[in-house]
PDB file of N, CA and C in Angstrom:
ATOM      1  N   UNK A   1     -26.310  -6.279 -15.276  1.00  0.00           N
ATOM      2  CA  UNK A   1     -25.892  -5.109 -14.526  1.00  0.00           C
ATOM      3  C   UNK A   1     -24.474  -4.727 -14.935  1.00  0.00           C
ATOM      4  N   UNK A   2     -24.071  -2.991 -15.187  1.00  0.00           N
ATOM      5  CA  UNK A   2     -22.727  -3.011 -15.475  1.00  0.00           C
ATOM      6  C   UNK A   2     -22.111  -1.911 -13.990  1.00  0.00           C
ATOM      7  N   UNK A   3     -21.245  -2.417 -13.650  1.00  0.00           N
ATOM      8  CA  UNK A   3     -20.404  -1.735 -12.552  1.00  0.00           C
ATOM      9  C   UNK A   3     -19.192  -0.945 -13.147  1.00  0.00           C
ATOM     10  N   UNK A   4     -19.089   0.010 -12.067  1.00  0.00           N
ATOM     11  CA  UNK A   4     -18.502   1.341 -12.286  1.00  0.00           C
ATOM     12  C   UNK A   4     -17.379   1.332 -11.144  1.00  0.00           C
ATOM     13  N   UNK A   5     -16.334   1.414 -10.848  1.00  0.00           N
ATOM     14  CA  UNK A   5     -15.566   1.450  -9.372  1.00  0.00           C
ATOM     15  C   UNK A   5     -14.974   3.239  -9.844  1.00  0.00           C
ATOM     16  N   UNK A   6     -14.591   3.265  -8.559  1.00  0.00           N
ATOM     17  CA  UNK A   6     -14.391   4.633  -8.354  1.00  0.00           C
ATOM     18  C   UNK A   6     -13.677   4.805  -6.957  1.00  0.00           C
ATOM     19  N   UNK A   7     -12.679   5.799  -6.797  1.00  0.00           N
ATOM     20  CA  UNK A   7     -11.954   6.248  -5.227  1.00  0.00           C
ATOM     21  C   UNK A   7     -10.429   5.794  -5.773  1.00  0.00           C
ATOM     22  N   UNK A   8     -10.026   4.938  -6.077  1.00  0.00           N
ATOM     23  CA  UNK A   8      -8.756   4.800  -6.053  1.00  0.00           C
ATOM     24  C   UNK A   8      -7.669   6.312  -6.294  1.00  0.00           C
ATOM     25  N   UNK A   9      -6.318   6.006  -6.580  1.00  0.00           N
ATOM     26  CA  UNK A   9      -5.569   6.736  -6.635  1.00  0.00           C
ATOM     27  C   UNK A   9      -4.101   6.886  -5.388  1.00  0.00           C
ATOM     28  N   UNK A  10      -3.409   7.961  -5.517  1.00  0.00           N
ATOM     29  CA  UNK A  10      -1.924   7.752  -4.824  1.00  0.00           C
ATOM     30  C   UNK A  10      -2.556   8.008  -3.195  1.00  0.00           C
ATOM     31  N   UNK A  11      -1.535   6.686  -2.428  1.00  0.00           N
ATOM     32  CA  UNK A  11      -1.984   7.032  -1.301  1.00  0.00           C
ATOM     33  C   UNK A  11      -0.664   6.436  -0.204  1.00  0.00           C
ATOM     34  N   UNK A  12      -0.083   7.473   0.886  1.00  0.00           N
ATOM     35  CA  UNK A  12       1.028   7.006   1.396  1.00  0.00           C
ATOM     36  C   UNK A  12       0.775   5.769   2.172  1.00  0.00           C
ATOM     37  N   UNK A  13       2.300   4.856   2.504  1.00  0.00           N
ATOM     38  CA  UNK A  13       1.728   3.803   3.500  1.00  0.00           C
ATOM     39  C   UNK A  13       1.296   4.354   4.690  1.00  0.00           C
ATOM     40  N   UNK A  14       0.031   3.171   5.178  1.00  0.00           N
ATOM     41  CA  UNK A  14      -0.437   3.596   6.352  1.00  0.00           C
ATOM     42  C   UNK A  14      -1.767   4.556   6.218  1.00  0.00           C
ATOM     43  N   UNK A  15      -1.525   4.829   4.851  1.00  0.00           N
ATOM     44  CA  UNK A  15      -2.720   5.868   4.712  1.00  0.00           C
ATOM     45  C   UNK A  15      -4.266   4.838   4.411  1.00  0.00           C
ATOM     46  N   UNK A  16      -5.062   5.754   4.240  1.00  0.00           N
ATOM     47  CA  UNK A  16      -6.243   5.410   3.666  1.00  0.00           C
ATOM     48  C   UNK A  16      -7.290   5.535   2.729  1.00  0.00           C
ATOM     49  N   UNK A  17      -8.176   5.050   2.225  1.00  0.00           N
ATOM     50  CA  UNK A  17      -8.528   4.837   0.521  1.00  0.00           C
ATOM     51  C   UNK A  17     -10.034   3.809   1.019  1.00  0.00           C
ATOM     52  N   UNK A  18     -11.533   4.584   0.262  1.00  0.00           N
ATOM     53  CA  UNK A  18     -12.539   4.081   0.223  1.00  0.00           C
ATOM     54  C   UNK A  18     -12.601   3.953  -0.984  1.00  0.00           C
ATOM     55  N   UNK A  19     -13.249   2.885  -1.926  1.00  0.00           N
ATOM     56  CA  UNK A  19     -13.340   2.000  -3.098  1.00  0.00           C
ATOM     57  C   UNK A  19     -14.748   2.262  -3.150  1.00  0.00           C
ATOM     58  N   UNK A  20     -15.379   2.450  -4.452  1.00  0.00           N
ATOM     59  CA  UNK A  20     -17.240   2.398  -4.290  1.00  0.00           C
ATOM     60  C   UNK A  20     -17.024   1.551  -5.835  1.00  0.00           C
ATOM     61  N   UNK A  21     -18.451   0.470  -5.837  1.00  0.00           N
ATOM     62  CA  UNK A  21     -18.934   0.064  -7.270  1.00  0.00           C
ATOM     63  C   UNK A  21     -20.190   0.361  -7.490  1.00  0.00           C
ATOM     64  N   UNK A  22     -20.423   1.258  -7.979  1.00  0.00           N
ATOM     65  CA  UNK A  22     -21.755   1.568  -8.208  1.00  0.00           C
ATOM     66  C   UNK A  22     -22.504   0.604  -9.205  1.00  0.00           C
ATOM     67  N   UNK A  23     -23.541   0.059  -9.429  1.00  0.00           N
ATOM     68  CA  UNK A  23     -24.057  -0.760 -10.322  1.00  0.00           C
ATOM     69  C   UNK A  23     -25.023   0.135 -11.119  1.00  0.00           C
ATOM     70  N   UNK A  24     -25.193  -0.316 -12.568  1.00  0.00           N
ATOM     71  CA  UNK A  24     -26.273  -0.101 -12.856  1.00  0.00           C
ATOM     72  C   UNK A  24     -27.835  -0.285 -12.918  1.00  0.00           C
ATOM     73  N   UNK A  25     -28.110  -1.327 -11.984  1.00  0.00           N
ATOM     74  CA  UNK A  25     -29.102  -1.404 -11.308  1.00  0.00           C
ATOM     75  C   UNK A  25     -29.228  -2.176 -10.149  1.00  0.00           C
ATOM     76  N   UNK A  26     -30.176  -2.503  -9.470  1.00  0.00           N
ATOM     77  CA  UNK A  26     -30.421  -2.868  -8.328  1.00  0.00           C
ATOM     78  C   UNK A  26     -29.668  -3.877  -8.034  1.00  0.00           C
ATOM     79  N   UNK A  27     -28.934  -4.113  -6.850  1.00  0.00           N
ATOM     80  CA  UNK A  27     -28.502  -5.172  -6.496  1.00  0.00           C
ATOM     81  C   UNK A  27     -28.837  -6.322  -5.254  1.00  0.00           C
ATOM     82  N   UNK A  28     -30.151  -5.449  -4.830  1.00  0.00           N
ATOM     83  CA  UNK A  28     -30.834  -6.664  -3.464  1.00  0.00           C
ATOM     84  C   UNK A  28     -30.765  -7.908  -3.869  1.00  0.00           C
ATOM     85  N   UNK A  29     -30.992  -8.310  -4.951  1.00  0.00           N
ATOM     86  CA  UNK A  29     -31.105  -9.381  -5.490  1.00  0.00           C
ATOM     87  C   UNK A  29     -29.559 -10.215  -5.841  1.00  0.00           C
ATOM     88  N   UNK A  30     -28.443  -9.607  -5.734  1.00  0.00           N
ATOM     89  CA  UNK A  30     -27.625 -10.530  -6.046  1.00  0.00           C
ATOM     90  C   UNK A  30     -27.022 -11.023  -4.751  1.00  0.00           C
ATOM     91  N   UNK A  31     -26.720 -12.126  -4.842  1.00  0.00           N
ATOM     92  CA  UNK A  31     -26.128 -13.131  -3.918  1.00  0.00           C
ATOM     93  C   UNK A  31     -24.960 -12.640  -3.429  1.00  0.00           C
ATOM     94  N   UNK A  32     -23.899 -12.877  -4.025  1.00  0.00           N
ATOM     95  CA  UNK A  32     -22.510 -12.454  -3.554  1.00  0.00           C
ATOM     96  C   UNK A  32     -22.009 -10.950  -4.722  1.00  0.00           C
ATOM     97  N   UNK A  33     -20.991 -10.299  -3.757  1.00  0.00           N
ATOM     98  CA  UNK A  33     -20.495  -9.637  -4.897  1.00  0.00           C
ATOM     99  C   UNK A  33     -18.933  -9.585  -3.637  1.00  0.00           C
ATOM    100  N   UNK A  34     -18.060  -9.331  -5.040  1.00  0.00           N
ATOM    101  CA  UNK A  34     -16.787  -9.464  -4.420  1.00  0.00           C
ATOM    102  C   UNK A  34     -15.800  -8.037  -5.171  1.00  0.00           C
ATOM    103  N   UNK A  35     -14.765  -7.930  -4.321  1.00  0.00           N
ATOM    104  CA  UNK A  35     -13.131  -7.470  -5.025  1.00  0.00           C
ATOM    105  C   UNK A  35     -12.621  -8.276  -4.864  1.00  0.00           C
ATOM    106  N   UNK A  36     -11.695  -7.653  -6.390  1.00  0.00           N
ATOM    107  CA  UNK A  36     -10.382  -8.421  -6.537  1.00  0.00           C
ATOM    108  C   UNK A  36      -9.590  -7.046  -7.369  1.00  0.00           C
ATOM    109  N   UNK A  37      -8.164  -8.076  -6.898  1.00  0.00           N
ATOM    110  CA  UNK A  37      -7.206  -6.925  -7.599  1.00  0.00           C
ATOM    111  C   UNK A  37      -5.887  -8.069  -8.583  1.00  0.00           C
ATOM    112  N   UNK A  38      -5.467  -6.600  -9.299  1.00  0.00           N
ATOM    113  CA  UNK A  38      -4.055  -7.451  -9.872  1.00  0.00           C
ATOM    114  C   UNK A  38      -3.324  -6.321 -10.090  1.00  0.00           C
ATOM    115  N   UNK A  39      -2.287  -6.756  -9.061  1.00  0.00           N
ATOM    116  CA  UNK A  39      -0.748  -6.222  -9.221  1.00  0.00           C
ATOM    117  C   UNK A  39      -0.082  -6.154 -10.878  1.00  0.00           C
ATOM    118  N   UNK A  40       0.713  -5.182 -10.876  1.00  0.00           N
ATOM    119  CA  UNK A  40       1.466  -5.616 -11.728  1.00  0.00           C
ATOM    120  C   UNK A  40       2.311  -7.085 -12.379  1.00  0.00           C
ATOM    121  N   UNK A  41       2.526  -7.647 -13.054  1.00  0.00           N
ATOM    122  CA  UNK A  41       2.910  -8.715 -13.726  1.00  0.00           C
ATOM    123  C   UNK A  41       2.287  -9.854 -12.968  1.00  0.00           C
ATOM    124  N   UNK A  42       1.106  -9.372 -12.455  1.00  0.00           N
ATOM    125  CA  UNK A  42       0.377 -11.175 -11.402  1.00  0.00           C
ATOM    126  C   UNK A  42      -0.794 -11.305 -11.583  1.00  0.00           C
ATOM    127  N   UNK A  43      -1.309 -12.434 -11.401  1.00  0.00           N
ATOM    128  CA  UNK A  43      -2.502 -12.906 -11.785  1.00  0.00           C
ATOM    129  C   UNK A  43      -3.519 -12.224 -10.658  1.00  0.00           C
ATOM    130  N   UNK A  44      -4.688 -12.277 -11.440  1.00  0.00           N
ATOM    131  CA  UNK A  44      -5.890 -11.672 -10.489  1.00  0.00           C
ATOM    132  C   UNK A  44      -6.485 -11.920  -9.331  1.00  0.00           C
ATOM    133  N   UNK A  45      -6.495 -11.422  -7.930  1.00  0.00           N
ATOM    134  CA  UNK A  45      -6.700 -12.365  -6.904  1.00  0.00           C
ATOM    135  C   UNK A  45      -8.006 -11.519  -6.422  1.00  0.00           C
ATOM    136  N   UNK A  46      -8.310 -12.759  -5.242  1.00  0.00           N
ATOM    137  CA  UNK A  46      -9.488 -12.503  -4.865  1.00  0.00           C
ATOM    138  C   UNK A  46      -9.109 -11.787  -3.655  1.00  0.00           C
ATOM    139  N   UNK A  47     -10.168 -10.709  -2.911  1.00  0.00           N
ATOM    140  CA  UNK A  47      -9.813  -9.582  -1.873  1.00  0.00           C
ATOM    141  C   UNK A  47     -10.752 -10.005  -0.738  1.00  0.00           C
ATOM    142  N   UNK A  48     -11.896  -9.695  -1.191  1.00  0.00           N
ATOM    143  CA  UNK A  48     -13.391  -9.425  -0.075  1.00  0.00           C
ATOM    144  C   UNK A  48     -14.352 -10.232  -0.810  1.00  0.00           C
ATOM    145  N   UNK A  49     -15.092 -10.696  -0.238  1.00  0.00           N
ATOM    146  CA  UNK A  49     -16.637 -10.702  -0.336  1.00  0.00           C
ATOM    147  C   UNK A  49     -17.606 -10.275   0.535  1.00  0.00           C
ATOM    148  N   UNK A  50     -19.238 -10.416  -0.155  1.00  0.00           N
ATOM    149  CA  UNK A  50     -20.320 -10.020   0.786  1.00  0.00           C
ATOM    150  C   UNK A  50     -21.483 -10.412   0.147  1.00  0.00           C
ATOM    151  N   UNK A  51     -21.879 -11.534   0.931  1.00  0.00           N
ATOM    152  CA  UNK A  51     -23.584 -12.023   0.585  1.00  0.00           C
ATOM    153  C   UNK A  51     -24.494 -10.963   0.971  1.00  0.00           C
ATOM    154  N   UNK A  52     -25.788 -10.843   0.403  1.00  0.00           N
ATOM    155  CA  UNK A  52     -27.032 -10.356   0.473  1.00  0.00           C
ATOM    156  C   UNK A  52     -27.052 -10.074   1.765  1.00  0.00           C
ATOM    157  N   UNK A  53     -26.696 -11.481   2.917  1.00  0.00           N
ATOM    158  CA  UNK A  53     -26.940 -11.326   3.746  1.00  0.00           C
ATOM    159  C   UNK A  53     -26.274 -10.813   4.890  1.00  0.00           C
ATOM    160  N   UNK A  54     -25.387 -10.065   4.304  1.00  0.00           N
ATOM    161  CA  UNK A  54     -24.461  -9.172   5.044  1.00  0.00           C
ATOM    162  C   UNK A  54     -23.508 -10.281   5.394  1.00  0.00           C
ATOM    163  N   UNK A  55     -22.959 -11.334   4.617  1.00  0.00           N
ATOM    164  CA  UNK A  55     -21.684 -12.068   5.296  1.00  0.00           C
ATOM    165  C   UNK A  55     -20.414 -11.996   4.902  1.00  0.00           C
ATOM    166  N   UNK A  56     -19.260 -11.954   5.224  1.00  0.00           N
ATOM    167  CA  UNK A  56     -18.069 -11.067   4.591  1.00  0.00           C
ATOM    168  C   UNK A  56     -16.905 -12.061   5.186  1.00  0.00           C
ATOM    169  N   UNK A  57     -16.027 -12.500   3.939  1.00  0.00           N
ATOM    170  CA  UNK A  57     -15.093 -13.106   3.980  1.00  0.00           C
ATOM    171  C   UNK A  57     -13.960 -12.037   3.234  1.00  0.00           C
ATOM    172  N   UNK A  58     -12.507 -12.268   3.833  1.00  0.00           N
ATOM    173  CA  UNK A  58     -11.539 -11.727   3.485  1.00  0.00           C
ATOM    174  C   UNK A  58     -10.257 -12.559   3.152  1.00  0.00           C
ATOM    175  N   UNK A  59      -9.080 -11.714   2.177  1.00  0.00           N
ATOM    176  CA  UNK A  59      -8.448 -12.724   2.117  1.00  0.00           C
ATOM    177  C   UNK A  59      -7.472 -12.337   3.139  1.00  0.00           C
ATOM    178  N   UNK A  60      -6.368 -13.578   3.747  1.00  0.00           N
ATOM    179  CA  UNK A  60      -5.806 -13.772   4.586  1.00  0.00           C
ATOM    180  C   UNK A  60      -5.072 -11.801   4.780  1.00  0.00           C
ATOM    181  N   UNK A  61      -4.333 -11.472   3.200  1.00  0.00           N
ATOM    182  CA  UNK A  61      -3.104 -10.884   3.307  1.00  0.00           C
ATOM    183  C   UNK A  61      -3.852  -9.034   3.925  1.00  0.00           C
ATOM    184  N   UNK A  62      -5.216  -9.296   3.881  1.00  0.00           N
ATOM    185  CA  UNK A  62      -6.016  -7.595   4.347  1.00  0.00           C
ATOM    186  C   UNK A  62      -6.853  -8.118   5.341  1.00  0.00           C
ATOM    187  N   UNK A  63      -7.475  -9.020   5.696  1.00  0.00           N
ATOM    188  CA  UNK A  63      -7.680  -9.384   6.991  1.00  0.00           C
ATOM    189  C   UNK A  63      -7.229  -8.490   8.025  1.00  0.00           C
ATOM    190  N   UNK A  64      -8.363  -7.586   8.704  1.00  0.00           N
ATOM    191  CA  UNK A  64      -7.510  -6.621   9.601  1.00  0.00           C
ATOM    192  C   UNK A  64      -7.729  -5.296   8.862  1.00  0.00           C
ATOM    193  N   UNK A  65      -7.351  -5.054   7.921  1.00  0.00           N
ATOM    194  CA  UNK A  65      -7.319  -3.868   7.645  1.00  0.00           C
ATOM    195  C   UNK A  65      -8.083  -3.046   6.839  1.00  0.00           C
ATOM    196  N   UNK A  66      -9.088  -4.181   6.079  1.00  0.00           N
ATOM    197  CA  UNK A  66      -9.835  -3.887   4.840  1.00  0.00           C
ATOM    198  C   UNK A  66     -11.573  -4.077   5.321  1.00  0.00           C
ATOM    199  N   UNK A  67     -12.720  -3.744   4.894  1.00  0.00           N
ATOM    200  CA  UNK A  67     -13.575  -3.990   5.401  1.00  0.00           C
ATOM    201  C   UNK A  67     -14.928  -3.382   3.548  1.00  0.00           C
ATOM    202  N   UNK A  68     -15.298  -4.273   3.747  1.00  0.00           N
ATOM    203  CA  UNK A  68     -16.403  -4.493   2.967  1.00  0.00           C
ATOM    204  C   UNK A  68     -17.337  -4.453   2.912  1.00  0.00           C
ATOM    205  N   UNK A  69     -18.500  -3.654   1.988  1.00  0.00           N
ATOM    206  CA  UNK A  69     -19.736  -3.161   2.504  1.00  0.00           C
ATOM    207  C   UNK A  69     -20.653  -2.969   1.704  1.00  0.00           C
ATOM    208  N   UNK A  70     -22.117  -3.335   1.193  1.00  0.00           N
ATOM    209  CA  UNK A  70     -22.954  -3.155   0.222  1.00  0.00           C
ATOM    210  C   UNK A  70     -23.887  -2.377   1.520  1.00  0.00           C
ATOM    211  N   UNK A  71     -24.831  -1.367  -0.034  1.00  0.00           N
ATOM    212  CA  UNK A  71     -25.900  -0.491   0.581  1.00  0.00           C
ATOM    213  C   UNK A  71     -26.802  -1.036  -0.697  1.00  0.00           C
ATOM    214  N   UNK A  72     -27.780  -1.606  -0.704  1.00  0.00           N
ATOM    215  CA  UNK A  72     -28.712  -2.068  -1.409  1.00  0.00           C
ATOM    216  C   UNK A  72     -29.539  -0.601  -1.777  1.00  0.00           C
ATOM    217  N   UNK A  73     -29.737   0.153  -1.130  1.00  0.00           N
ATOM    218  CA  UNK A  73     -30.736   0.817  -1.505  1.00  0.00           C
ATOM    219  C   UNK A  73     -29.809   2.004  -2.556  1.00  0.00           C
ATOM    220  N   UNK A  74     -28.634   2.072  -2.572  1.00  0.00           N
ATOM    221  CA  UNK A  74     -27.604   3.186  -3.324  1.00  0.00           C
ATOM    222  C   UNK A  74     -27.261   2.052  -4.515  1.00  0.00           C
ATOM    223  N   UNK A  75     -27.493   1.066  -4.095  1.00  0.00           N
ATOM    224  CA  UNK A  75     -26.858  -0.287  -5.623  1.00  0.00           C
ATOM    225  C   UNK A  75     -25.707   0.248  -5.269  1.00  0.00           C
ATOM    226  N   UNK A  76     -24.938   0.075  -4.530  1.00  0.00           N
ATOM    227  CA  UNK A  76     -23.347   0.322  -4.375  1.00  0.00           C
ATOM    228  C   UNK A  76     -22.792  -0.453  -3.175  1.00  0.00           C
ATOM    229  N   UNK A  77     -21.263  -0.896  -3.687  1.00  0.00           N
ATOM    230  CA  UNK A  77     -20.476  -1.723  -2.777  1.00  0.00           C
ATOM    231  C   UNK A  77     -18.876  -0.911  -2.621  1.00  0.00           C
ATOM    232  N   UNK A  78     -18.583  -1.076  -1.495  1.00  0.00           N
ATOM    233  CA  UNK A  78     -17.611  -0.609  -1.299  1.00  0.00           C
ATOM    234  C   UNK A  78     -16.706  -1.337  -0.787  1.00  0.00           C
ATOM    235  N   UNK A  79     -15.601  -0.324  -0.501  1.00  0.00           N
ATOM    236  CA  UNK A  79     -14.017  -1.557  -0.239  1.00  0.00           C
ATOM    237  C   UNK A  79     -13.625   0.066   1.367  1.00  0.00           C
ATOM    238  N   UNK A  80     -13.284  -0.547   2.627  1.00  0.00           N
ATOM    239  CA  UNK A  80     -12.722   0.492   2.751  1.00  0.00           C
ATOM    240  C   UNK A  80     -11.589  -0.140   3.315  1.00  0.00           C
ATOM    241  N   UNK A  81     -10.058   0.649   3.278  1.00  0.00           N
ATOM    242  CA  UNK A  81      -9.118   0.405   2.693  1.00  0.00           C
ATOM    243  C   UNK A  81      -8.190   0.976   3.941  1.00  0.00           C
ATOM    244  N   UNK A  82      -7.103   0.244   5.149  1.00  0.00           N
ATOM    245  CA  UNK A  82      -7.039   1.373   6.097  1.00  0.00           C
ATOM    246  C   UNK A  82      -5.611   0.519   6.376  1.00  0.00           C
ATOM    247  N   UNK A  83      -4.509   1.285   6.792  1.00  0.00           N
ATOM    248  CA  UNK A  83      -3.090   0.693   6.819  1.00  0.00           C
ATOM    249  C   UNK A  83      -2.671   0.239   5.855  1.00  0.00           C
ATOM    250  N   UNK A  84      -2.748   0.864   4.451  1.00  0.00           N
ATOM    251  CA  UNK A  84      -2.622   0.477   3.418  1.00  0.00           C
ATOM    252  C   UNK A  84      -0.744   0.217   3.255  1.00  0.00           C
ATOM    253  N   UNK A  85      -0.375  -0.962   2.517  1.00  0.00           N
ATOM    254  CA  UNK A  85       1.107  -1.565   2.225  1.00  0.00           C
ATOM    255  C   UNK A  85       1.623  -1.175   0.888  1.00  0.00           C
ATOM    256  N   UNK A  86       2.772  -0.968   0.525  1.00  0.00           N
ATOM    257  CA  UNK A  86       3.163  -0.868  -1.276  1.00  0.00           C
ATOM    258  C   UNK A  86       2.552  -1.907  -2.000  1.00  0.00           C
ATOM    259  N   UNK A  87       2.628  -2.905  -1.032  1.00  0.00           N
ATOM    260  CA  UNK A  87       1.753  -4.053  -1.983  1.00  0.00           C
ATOM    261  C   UNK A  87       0.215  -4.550  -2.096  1.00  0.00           C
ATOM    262  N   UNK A  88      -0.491  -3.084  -1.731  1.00  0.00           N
ATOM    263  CA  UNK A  88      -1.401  -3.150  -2.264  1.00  0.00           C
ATOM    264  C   UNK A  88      -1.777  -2.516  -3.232  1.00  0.00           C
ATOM    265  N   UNK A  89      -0.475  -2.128  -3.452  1.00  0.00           N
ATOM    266  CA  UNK A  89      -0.448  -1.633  -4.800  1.00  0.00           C
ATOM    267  C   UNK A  89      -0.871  -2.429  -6.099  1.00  0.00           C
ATOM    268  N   UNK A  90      -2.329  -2.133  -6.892  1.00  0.00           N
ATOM    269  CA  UNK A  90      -3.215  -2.975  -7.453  1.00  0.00           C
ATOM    270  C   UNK A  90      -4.129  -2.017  -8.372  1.00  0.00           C
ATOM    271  N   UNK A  91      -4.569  -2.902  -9.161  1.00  0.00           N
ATOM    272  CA  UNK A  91      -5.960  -2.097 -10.027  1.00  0.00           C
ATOM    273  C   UNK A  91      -6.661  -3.191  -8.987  1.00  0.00           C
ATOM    274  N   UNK A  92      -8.362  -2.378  -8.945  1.00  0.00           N
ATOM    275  CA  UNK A  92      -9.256  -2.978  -7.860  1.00  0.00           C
ATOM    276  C   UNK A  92     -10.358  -3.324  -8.848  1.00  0.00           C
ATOM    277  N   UNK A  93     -10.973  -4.699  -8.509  1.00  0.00           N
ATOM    278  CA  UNK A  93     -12.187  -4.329  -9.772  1.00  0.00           C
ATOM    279  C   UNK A  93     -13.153  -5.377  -8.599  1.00  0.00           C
ATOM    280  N   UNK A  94     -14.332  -4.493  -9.012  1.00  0.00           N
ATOM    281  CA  UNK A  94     -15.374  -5.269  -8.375  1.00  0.00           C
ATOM    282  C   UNK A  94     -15.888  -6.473  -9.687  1.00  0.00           C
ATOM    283  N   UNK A  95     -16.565  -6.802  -9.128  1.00  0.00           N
ATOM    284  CA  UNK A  95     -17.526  -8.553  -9.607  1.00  0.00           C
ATOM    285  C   UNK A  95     -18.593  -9.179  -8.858  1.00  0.00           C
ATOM    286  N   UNK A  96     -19.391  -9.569  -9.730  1.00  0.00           N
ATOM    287  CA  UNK A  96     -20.661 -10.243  -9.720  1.00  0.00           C
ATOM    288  C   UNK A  96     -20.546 -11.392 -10.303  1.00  0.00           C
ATOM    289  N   UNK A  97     -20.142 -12.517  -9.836  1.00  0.00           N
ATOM    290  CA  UNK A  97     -20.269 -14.399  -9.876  1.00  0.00           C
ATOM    291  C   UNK A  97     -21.692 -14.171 -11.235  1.00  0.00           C
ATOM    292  N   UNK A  98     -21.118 -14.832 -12.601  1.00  0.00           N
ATOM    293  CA  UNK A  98     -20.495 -15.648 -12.585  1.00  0.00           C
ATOM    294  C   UNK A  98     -19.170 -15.014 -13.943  1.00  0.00           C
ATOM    295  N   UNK A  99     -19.892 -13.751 -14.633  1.00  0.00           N
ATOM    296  CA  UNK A  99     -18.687 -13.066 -15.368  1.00  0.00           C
ATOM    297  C   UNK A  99     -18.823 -11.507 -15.759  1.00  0.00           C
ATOM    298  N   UNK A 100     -19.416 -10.420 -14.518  1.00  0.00           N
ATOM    299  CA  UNK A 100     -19.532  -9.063 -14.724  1.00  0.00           C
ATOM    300  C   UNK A 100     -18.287  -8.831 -14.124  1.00  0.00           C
ATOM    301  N   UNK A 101     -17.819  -8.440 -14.538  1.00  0.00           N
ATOM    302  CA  UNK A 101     -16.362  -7.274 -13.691  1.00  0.00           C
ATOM    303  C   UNK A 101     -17.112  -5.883 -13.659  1.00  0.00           C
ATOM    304  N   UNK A 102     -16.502  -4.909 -13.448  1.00  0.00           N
ATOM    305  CA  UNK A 102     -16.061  -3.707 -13.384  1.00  0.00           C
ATOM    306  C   UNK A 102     -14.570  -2.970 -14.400  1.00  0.00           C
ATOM    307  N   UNK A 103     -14.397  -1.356 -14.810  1.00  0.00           N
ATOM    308  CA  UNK A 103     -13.202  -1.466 -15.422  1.00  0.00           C
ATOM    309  C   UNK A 103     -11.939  -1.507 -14.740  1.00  0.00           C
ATOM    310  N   UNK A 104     -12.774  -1.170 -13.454  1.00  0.00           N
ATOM    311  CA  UNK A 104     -10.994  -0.831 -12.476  1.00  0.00           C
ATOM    312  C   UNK A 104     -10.806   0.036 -11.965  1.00  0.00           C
ATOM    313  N   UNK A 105      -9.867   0.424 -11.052  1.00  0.00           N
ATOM    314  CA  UNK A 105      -9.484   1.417 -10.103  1.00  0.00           C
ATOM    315  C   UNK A 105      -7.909   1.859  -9.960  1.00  0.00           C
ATOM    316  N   UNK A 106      -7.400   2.094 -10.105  1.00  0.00           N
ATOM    317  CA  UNK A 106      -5.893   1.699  -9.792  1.00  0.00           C
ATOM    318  C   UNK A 106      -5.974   2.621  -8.037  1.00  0.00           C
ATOM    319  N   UNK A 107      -4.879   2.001  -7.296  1.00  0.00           N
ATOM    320  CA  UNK A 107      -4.321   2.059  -6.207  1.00  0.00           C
ATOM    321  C   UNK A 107      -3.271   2.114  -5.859  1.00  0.00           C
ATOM    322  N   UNK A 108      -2.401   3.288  -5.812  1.00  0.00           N
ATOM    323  CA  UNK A 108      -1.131   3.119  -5.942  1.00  0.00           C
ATOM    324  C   UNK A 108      -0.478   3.867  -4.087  1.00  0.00           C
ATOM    325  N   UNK A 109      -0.131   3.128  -3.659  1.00  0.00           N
ATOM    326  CA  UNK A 109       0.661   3.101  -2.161  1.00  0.00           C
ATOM    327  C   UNK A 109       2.132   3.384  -2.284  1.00  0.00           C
ATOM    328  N   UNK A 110       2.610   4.486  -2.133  1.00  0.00           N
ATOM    329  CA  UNK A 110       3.888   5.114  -2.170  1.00  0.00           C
ATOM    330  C   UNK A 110       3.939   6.144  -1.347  1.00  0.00           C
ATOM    331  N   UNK A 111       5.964   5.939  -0.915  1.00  0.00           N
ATOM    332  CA  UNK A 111       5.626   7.623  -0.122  1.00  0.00           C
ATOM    333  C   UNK A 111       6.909   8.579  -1.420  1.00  0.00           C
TER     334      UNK A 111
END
């Protein structure tokens, strides 16, 4: 399967920003799919996840503000994105365990 992300772009703090990965094909079948992002000069971190079975882990620093979401029948996952910080300032890339990425999104939080 190859993924596509899409939505990013300039957005003030506090503002808000929906993320989509569209796949190229079906995704009922995959187990987990996740975001991740990387800041400028930092290594790639992990954001969200979401099993098949609708289960959703976050990381500590969007906890609260971020919320994660697959539609099986659209093959698409989303990120939605709400009280956004400068430091989420990030390219966003979706993933499929154990080495599909996505090309990216950038996200840039400024006023």
């Amino acid at each position: 399967v190859q993924l596509v992300e899409s939505g990013g772009g300039l957005v003030q703090p506090g503002g808000s920003l929906r993320l989509s990965c569209a796949a190229s094909g079906s995704i009922s079948s995959i187990y987990v799919m996740a975001w991740f992002r990387q800041a400028p000069g930092k290594q790639r971190e992990w954001v969200a996840s979401i099993t098949s079975g609708g289960r959703m882990n976050y990381a500590d620093s969007v906890k609260g503000r971020f919320t994660i979401s697959r539609d099986n029948a659209k093959n698409t996952m989303y990120l939605e994105m709400n009280s956004l910080k400068p430091e989420d300032t990030a390219v966003y890339y979706c993933h499929v365990p154990p080495g599909t990425w996505g090309q990216g999104t950038l996200v840039t939080v400024s006023s």
